[in-house]
Each structure stands twice: as C-alpha cells, then as structure tokens.
C-alpha atoms as a PDB file:
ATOM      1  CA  UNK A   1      10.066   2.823  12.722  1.00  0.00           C
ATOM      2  CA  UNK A   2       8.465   6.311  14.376  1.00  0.00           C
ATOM      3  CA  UNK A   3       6.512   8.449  12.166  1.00  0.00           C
ATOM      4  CA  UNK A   4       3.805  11.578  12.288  1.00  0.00           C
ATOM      5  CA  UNK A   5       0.265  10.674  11.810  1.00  0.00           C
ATOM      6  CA  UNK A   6      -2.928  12.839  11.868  1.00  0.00           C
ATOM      7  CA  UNK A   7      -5.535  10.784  13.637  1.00  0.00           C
ATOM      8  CA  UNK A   8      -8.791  11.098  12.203  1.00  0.00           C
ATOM      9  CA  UNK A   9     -12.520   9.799  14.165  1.00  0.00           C
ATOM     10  CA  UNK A  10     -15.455   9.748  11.894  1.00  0.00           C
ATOM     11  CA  UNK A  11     -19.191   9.079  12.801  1.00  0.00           C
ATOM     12  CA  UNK A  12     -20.329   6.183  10.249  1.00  0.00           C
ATOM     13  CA  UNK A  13     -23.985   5.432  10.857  1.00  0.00           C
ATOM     14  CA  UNK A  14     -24.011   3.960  14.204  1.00  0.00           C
ATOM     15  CA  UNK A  15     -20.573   3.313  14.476  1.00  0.00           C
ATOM     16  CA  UNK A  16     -17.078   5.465  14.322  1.00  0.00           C
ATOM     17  CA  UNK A  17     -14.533   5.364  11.997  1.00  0.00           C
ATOM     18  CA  UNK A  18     -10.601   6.102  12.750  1.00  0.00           C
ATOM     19  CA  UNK A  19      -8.533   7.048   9.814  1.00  0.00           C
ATOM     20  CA  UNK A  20      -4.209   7.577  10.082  1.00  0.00           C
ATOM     21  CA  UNK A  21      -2.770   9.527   7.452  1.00  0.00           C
ATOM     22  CA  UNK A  22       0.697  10.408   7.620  1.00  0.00           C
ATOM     23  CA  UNK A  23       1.878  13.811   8.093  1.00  0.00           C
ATOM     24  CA  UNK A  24       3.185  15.272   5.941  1.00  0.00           C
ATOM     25  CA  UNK A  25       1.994  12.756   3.324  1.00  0.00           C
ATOM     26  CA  UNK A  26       4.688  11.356   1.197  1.00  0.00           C
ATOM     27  CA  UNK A  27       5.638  13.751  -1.920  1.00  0.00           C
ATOM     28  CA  UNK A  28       7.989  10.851  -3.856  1.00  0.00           C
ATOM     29  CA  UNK A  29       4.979   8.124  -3.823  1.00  0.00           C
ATOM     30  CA  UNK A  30       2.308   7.932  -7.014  1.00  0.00           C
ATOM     31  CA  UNK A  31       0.010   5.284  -7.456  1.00  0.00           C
ATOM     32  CA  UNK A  32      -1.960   4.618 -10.776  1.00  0.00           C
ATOM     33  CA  UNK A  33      -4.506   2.664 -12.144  1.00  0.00           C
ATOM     34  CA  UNK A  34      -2.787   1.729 -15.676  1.00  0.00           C
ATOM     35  CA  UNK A  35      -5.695  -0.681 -16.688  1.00  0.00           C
ATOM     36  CA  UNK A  36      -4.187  -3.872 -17.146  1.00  0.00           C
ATOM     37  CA  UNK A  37      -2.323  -3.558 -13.170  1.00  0.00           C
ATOM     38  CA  UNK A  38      -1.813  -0.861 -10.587  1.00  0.00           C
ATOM     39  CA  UNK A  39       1.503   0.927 -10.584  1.00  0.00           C
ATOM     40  CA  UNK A  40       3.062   2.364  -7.633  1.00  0.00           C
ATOM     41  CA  UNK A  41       5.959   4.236  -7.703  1.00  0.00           C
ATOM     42  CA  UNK A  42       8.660   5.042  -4.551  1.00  0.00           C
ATOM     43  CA  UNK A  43      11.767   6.547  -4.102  1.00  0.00           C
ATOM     44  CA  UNK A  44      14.120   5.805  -1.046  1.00  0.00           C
ATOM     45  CA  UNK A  45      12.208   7.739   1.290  1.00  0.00           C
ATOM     46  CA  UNK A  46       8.660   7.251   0.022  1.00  0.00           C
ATOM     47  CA  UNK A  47      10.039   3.977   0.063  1.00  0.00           C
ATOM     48  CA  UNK A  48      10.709   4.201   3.435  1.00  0.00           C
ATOM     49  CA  UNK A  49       7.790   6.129   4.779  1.00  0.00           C
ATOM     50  CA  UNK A  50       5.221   3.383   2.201  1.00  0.00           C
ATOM     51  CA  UNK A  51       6.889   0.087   4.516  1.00  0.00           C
ATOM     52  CA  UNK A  52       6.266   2.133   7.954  1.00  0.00           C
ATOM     53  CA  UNK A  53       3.157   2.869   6.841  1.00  0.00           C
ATOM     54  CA  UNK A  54       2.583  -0.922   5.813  1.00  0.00           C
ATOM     55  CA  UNK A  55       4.134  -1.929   8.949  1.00  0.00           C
ATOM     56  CA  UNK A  56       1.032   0.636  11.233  1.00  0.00           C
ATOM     57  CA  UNK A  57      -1.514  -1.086   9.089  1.00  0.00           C
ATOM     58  CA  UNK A  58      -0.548  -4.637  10.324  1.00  0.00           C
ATOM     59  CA  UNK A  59      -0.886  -3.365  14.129  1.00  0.00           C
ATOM     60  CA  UNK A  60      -3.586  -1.225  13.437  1.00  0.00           C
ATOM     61  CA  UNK A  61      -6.605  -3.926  12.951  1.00  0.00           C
ATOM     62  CA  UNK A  62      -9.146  -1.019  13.963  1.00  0.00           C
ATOM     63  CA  UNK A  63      -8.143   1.671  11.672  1.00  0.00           C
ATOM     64  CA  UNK A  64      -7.714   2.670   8.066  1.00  0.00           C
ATOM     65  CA  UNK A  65      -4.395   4.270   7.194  1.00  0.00           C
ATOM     66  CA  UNK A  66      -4.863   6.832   3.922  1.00  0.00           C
ATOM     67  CA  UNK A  67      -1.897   7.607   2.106  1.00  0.00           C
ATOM     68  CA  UNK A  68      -3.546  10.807   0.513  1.00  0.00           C
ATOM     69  CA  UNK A  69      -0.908  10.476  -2.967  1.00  0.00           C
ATOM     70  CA  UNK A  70      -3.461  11.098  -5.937  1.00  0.00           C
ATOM     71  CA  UNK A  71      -2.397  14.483  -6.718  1.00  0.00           C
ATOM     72  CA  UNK A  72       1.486  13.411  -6.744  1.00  0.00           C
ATOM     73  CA  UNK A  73       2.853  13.675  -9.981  1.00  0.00           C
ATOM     74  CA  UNK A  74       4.522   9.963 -11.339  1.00  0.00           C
ATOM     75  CA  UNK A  75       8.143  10.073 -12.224  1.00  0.00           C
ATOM     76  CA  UNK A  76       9.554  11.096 -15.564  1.00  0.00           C
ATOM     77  CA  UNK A  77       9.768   8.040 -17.605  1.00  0.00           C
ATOM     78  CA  UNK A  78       7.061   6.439 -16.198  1.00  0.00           C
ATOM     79  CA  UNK A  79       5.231   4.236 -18.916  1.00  0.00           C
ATOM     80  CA  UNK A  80       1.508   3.148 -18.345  1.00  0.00           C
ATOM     81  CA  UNK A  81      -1.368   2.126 -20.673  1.00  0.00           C
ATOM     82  CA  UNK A  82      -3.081   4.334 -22.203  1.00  0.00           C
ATOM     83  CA  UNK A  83      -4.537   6.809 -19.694  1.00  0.00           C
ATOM     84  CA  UNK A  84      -3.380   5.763 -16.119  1.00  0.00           C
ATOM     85  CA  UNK A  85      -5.662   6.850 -13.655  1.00  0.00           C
ATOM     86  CA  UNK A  86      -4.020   8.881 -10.316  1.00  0.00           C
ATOM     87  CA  UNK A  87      -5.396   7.239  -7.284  1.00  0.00           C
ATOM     88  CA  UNK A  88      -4.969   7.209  -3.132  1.00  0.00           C
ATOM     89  CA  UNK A  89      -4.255   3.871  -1.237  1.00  0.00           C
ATOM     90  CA  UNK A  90      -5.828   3.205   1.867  1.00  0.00           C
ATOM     91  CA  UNK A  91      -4.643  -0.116   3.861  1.00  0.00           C
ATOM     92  CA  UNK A  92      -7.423  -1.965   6.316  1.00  0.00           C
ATOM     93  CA  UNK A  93      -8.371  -5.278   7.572  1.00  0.00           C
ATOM     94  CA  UNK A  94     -10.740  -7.217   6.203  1.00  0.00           C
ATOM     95  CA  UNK A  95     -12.138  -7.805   9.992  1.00  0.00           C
ATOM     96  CA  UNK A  96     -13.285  -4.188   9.941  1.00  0.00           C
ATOM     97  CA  UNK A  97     -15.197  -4.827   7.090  1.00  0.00           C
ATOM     98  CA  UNK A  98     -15.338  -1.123   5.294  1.00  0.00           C
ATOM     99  CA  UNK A  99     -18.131  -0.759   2.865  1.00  0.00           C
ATOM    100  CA  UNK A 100     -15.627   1.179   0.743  1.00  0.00           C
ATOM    101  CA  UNK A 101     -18.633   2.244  -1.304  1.00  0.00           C
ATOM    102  CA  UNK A 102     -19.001   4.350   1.888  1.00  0.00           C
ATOM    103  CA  UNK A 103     -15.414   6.221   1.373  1.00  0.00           C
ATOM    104  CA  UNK A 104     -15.961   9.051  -0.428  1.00  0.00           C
ATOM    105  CA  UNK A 105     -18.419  10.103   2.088  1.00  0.00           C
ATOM    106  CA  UNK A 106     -16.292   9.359   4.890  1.00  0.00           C
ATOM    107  CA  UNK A 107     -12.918  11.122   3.687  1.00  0.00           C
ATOM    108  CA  UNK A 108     -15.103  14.446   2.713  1.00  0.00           C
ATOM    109  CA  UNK A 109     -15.743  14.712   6.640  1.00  0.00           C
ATOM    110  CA  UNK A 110     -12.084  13.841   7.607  1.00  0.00           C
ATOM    111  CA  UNK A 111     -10.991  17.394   9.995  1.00  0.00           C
ATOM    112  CA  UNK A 112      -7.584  18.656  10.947  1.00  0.00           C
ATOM    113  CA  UNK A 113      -7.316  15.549  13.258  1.00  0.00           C
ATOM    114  CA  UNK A 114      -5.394  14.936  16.191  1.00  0.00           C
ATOM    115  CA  UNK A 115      -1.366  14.904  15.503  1.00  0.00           C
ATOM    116  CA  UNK A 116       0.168  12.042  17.054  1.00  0.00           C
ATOM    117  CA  UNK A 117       3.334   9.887  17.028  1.00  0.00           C
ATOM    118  CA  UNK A 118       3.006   5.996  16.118  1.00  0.00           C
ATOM    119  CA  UNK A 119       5.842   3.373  16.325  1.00  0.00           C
ATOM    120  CA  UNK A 120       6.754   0.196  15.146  1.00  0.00           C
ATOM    121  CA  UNK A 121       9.015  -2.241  16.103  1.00  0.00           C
ATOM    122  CA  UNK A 122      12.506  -2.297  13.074  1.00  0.00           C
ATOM    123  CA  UNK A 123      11.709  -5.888  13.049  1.00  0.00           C
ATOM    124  CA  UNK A 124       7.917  -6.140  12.487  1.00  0.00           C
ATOM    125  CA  UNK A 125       8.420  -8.054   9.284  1.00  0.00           C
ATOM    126  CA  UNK A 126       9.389 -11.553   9.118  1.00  0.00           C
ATOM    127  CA  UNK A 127      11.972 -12.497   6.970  1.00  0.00           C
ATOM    128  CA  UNK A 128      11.547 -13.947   3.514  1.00  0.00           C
ATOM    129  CA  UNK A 129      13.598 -17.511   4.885  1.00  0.00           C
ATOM    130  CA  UNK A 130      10.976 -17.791   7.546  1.00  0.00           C
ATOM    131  CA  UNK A 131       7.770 -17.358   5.464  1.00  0.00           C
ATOM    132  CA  UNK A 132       6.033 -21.021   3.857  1.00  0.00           C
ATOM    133  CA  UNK A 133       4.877 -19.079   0.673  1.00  0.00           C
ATOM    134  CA  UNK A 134       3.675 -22.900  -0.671  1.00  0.00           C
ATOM    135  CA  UNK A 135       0.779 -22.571   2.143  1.00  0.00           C
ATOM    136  CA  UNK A 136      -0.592 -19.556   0.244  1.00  0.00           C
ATOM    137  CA  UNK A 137      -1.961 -22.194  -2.393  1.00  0.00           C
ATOM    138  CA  UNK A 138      -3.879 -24.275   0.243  1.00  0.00           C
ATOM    139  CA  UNK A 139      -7.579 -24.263   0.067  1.00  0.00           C
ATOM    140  CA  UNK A 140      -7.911 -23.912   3.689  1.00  0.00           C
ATOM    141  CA  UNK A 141      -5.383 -20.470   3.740  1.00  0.00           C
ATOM    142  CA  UNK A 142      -7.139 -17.249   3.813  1.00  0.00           C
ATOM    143  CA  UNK A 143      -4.277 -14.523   4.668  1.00  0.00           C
ATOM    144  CA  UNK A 144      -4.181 -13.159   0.937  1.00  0.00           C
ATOM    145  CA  UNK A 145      -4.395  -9.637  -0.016  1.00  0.00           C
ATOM    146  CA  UNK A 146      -7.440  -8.366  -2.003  1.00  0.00           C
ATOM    147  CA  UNK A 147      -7.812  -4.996  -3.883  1.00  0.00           C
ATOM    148  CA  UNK A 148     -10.640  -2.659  -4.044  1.00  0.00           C
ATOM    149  CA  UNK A 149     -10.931   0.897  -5.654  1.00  0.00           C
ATOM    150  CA  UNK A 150     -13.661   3.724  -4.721  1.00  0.00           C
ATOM    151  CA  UNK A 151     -13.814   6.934  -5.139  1.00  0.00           C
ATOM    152  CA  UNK A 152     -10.153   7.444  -6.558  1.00  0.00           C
ATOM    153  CA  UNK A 153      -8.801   5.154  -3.709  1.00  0.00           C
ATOM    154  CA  UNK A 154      -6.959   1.578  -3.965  1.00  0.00           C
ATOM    155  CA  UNK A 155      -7.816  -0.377  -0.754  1.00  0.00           C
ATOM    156  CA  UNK A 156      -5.761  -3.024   0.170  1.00  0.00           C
ATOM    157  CA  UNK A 157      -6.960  -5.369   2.349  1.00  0.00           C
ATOM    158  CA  UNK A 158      -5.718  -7.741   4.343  1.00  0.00           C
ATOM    159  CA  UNK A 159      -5.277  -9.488   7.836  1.00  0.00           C
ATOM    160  CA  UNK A 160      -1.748  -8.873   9.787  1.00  0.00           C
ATOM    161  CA  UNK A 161      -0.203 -12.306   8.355  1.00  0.00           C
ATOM    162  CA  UNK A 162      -0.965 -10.734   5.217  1.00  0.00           C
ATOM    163  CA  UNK A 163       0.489  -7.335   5.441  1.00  0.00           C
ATOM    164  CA  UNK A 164       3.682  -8.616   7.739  1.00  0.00           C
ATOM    165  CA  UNK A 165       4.335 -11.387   5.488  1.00  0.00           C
ATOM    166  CA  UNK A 166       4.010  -9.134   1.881  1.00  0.00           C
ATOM    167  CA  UNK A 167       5.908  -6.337   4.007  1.00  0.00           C
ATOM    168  CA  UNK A 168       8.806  -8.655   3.801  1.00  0.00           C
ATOM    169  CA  UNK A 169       8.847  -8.311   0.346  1.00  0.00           C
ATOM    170  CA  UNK A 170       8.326  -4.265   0.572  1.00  0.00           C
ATOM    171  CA  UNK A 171      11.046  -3.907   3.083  1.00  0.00           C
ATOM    172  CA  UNK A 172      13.239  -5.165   0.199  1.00  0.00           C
ATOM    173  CA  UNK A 173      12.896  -1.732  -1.598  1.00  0.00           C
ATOM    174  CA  UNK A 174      14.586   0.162   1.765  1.00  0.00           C
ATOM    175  CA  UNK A 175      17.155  -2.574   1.768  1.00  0.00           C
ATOM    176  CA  UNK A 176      18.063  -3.603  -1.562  1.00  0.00           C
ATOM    177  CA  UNK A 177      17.004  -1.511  -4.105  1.00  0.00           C
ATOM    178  CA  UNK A 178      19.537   1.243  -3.796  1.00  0.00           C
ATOM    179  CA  UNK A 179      22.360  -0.927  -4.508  1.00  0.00           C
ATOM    180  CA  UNK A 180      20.548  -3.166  -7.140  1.00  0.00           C
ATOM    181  CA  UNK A 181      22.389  -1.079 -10.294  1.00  0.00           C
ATOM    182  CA  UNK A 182      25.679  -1.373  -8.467  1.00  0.00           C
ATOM    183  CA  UNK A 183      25.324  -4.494  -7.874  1.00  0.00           C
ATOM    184  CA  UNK A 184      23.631  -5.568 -10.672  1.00  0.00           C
ATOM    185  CA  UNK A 185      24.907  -3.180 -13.921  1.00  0.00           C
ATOM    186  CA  UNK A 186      22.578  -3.481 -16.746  1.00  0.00           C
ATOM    187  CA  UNK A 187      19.810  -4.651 -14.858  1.00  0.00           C
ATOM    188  CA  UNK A 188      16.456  -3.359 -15.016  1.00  0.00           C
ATOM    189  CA  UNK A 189      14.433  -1.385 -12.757  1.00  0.00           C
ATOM    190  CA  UNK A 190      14.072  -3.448  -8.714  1.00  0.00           C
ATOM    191  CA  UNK A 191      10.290  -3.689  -7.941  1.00  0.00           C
ATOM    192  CA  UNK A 192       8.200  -6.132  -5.999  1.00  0.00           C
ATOM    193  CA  UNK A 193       4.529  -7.651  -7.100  1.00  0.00           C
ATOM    194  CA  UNK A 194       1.412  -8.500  -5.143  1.00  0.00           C
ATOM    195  CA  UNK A 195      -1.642 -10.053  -6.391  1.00  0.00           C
ATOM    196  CA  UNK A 196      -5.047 -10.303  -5.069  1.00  0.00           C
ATOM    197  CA  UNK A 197      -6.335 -13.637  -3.929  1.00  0.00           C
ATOM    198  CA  UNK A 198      -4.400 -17.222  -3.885  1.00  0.00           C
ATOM    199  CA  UNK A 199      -3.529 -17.111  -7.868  1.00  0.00           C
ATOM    200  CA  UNK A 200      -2.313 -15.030 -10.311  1.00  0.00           C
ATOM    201  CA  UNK A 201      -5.179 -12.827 -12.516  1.00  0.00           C
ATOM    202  CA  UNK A 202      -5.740  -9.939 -14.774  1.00  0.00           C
ATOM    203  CA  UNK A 203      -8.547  -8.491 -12.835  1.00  0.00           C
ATOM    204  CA  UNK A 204     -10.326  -9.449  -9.030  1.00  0.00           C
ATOM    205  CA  UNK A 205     -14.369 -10.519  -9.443  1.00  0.00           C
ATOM    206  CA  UNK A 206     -14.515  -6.864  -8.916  1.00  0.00           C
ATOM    207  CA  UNK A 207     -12.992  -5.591 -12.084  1.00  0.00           C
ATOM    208  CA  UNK A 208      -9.795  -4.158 -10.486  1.00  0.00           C
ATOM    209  CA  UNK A 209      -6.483  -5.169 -11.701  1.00  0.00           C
ATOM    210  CA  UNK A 210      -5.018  -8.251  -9.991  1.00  0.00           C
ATOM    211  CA  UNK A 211      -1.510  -6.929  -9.528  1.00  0.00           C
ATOM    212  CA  UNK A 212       0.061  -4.078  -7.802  1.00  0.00           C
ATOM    213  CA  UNK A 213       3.597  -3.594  -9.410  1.00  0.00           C
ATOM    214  CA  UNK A 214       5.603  -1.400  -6.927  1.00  0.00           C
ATOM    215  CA  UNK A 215       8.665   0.005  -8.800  1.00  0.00           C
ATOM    216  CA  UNK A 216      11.821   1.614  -6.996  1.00  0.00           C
ATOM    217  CA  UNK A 217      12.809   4.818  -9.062  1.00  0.00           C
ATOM    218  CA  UNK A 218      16.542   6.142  -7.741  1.00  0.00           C
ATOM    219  CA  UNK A 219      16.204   9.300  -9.717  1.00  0.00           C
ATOM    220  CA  UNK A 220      12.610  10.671  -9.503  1.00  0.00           C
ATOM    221  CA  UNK A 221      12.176  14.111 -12.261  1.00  0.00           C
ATOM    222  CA  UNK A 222       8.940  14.931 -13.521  1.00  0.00           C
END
C-alpha cells in the first residue's frame, strides 16, 4: 500500500514531535462522537486510504498519523444520538506516550510539512485464522486498543500487535464489504467494532465511549 503523506516535526518542550497526515486527506471518511460510541463512517476508498493509514501507524512507533476528517460532512442517512460531535482521529503508540492534553497546542503549530511517499507491505495484516483472539482476555495480555479524545481529536492507541491484529478486521471493509449486499440481500449495513481495553464497556475510566463502530456506506450523499 503507497500513499502521500505531509510529514510534520514539532518542537514539544524538550523533545520533537513528528506528525503524518495524508495528503490529500480523505473526503469520504467522518468520524463522530454520538455519546453512547464513536461512529466512523468509510466508503471504498476512504475505506481504503483509513486501512493504509492503519497499516503506517503499526510501522510508525515514533510518529502520530492525523487523519484531519472533522470538517467532513457524515453520509445521508446517518443516525446518531442526539447531537453527534464531528471529530479528527489521530493513531499513536502508547510507547510514545503523548500527553494528548498537549494536542491542541501541537496541531496549531503543524506547517506545510515535508511531502513524502510512505509504503507498506499488501500483507502487513495477519489474517483473522492466524490471530488467538482468546489471549486478549488473559490478565497478563496488554496489546489492547485504548481511546482518548482532546481537542476535537479521537486517539487511538495502541502497540503494533494491536493495530496489525484489529487491521485484520479493517481490511475486511476493502475486501468484503462491497459485495456484502450481493452476497448477502437483505442484510444490513457491513461494519466492524473495536473496544477499548480487554472487555466490553459503555465508556473508558476516561469518559470516552468504549466502542468505535466503523460502518461501510456503498452510496455516500449528504
């Protein structure tokens, strides 16, 4: 997977920050904050560009990749709870450890950057038949995904177990979602779920929803 990136280096007290954001950003990706979970929304090619992007983050244990999305509109027929919030997502290891309360600071100083081309290997994801999803409920296991959300932004973070292993289930949205109705008539809409943390809950100790429901939309009008 090759893709455009702007690559941004920020002075952050005594240390520097590098920030990827794709270029251009993705125009058929919104993600909101609906209250009870995060929705995120993708057609086939933010679908596309969202698991490259995923796929950068898991090789890119130094860096934060910003999918700058807030402003995208969500697609017709989108239903969230009362008054979803737009927001951007920004992927990062937990080793960097980003004070995100430090964001908003940080993306206000963000320049033209440097444009550069980033690659990933087609088969940087495992797949799903190789992955011991049981282990995730081990005390000792500690590749989960958590969520986070400053200034607008929904950080996901994770080590590079976590974001190959859950980009297995993203890659199914570029390989099965655009035949689910045919091959499913009557079916609802295809969409994959993460949760933050080894079980299942409405909200992390942080107050942000516990789920990010990612929902393939074939047809995207506003």
């Amino acid at each position: 997977m090759e893709q455009r990136v702007r690559v941004h280096k920020v002075r952050l007290g005594a240390g520097e920050v590098r920030v990827l954001q794709p270029d251009p950003a993705p125009a058929r990706l919104a993600l909101r904050d609906d209250g009870h979970w995060l929705s995120m929304y993708a057609d086939r090619d933010g679908a596309e560009r969202l698991t490259a992007l995923w796929a950068l983050a898991a090789r890119s244990a130094r860096s934060l990749v910003h999918l700058p999305i807030r402003a995208n509109p969500a697609p017709g027929g989108a239903v969230g709870e009362g008054e979803p919030v737009a927001l951007d997502l920004v992927l990062v290891h937990h080793s960097l450890q980003f004070p995100t309360a430090s964001w908003k600071r940080l993306r206000s100083r963000l320049g033209a950057g440097r444009l550069h081309t980033a690659a990933t290997p087609d088969d940087d994801f495992p797949d799903e038949s190789a992955i011991d999803h049981e282990r995730r409920y081990h005390s000792t296991y500690r590749d989960h995904l958590g969520f986070d959300i400053a200034a607008h932004t929904l950080f996901v973070v994770g080590s590079a177990t976590a974001f190959r292993e859950h980009g297995s289930a993203l890659r199914g949205l570029v390989d099965e979602a655009p035949s689910h109705r045919h091959r499913h008539p009557g079916a609802g809409h295809f969409c994959v779920e993460f949760g933050s943390g080894p079980w299942t809950r409405p909200r992390t100790r942080r107050h942000v929803p516990g789920v990010l429901h990612i929902q393939y939309c074939e047809d995207w009008r506003v």
